[in-house]
Every structure is written in structure tokens, then in C-alpha cells.
Protein backbone atom coordinates (compact mmCIF):
# COMPACT_ATOMS: atom_id res chain seq x y z
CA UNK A 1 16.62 13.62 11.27
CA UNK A 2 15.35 10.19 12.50
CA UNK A 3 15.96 7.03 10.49
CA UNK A 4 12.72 6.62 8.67
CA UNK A 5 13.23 10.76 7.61
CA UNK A 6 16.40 9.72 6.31
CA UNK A 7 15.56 6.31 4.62
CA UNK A 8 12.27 8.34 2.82
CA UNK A 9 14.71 11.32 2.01
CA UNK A 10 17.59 8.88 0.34
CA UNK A 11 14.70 6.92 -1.91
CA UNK A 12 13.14 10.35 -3.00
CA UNK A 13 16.83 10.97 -4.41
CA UNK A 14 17.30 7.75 -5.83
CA UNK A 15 13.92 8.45 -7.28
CA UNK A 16 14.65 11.76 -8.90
CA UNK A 17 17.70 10.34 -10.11
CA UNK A 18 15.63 7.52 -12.02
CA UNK A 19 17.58 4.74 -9.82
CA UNK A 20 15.84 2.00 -8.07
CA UNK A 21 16.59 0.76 -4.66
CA UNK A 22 19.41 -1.80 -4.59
CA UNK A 23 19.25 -5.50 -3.30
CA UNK A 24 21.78 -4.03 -0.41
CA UNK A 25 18.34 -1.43 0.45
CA UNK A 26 16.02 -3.79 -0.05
CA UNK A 27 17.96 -6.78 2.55
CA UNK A 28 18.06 -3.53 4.57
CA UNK A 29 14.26 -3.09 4.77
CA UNK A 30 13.75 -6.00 5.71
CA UNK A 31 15.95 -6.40 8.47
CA UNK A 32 13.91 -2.80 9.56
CA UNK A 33 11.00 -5.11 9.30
CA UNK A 34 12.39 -7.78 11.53
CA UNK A 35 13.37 -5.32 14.12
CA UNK A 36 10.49 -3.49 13.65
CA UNK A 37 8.55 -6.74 14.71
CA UNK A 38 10.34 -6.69 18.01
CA UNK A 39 12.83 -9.75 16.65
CA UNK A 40 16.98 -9.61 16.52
CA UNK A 41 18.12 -9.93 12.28
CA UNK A 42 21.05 -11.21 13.78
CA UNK A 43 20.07 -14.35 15.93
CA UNK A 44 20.69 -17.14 14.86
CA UNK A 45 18.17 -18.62 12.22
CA UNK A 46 17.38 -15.12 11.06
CA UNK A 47 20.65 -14.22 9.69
CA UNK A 48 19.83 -15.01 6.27
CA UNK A 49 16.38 -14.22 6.09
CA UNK A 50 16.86 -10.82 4.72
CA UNK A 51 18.63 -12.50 1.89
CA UNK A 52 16.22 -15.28 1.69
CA UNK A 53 13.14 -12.89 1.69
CA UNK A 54 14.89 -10.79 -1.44
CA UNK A 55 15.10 -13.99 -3.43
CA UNK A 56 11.65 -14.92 -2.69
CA UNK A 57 10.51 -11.07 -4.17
CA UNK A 58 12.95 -11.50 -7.59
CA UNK A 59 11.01 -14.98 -7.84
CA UNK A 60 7.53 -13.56 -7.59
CA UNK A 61 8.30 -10.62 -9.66
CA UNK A 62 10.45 -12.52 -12.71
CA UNK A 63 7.56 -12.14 -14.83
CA UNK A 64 7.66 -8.14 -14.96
CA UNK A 65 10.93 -8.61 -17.21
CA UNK A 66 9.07 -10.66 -19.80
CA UNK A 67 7.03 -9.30 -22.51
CA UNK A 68 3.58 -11.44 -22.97
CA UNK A 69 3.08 -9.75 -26.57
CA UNK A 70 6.57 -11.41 -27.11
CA UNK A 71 5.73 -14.46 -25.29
CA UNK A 72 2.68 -14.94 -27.23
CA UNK A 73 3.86 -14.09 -30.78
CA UNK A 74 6.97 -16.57 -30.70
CA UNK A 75 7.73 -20.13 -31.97
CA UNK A 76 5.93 -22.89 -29.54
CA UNK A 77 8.89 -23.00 -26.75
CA UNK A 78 9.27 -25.05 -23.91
CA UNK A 79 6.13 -25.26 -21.65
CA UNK A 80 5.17 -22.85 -19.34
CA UNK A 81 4.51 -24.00 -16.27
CA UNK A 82 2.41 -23.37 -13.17
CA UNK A 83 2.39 -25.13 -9.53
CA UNK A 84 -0.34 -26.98 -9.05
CA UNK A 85 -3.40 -24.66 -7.37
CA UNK A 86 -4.40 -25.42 -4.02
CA UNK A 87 -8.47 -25.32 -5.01
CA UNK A 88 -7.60 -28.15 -7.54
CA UNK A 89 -4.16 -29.72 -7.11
CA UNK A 90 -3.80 -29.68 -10.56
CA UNK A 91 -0.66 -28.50 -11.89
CA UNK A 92 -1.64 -26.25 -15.80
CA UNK A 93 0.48 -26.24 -18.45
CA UNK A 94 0.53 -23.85 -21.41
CA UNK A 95 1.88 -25.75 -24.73
């Protein structure tokens, strides 16, 4: 069994199981990736970057663990906030 056979056969386990992927599979993707691209994950300067890219996915997908119904129906909080777009500049705010 080659790598990829094994990698697709240990996620449709995980799947049945109702499990999802760890951050230890997911830092290992993407060191696949980097060799994939014909780079070494372990030069120097890409060491971290496996790490690095994880954080940068947990950041773009916080928002799947909040509920907007929940959001929405609550007390006035603190602002939400969103970087400013790079059409306008303008950085919104929702009070």
C-alpha cells in the first residue's frame, strides 16, 4: 500500500469512527504539501510552517464554533470587528 492508500484508508476510519483528523494529521498534510511541492519541511525557515499554516486554518475557521442565531439574539457585547477591506480600506464594525 503506498502512502496516499494508507493516509485515505486511516481518514476513512477516523471517519467511520465519527473522529476528525488531529492537529498532529493536519501539520502532517502539510508537510506532504511542502514535499509534494518539491521543497524540504525541514530546512531551515520551513520548520515551523506546518505549525504556522494550522494556526492560520483555526483562525479562518473560528467562526464555525459560534452560533449567529446566538450571536444575534444576545445583550449588545463588545464590537465585532472586521479588518479593513482592501476595495475600501475601511475597517466595519458591528455595534
Amino acid at each position: 500500500m503506498n502512502y496516499a492508500a494508507a493516509v485515505a484508508a486511516m481518514a476513512e476510519e477516523r471517519k467511520a469512527q465519527g473522529l476528525r483528523p488531529s492537529r498532529a494529521d493536519a501539520e502532517a498534510a502539510v508537510r506532504v504539501l511542502l514535499e509534494w511541492s518539491g521543497d524540504d519541511p525541514d530546512r531551515e525557515g520551513l520548520v515551523d510552517t506546518p505549525a504556522r499554516v494550522v494556526r492560520a486554518w483555526e483562525e479562518f475557521f473560528e467562526g464555525y464554533k459560534i452560533d449567529p442565531a446566538e450571536l444575534l439574539a444576545g445583550p449588545v457585547g463588545p464590537k465585532l470587528r472586521f479588518w479593513p477591506t482592501q476595495r475600501t480600506g475601511r475597517e466595519h464594525v458591528i455595534t
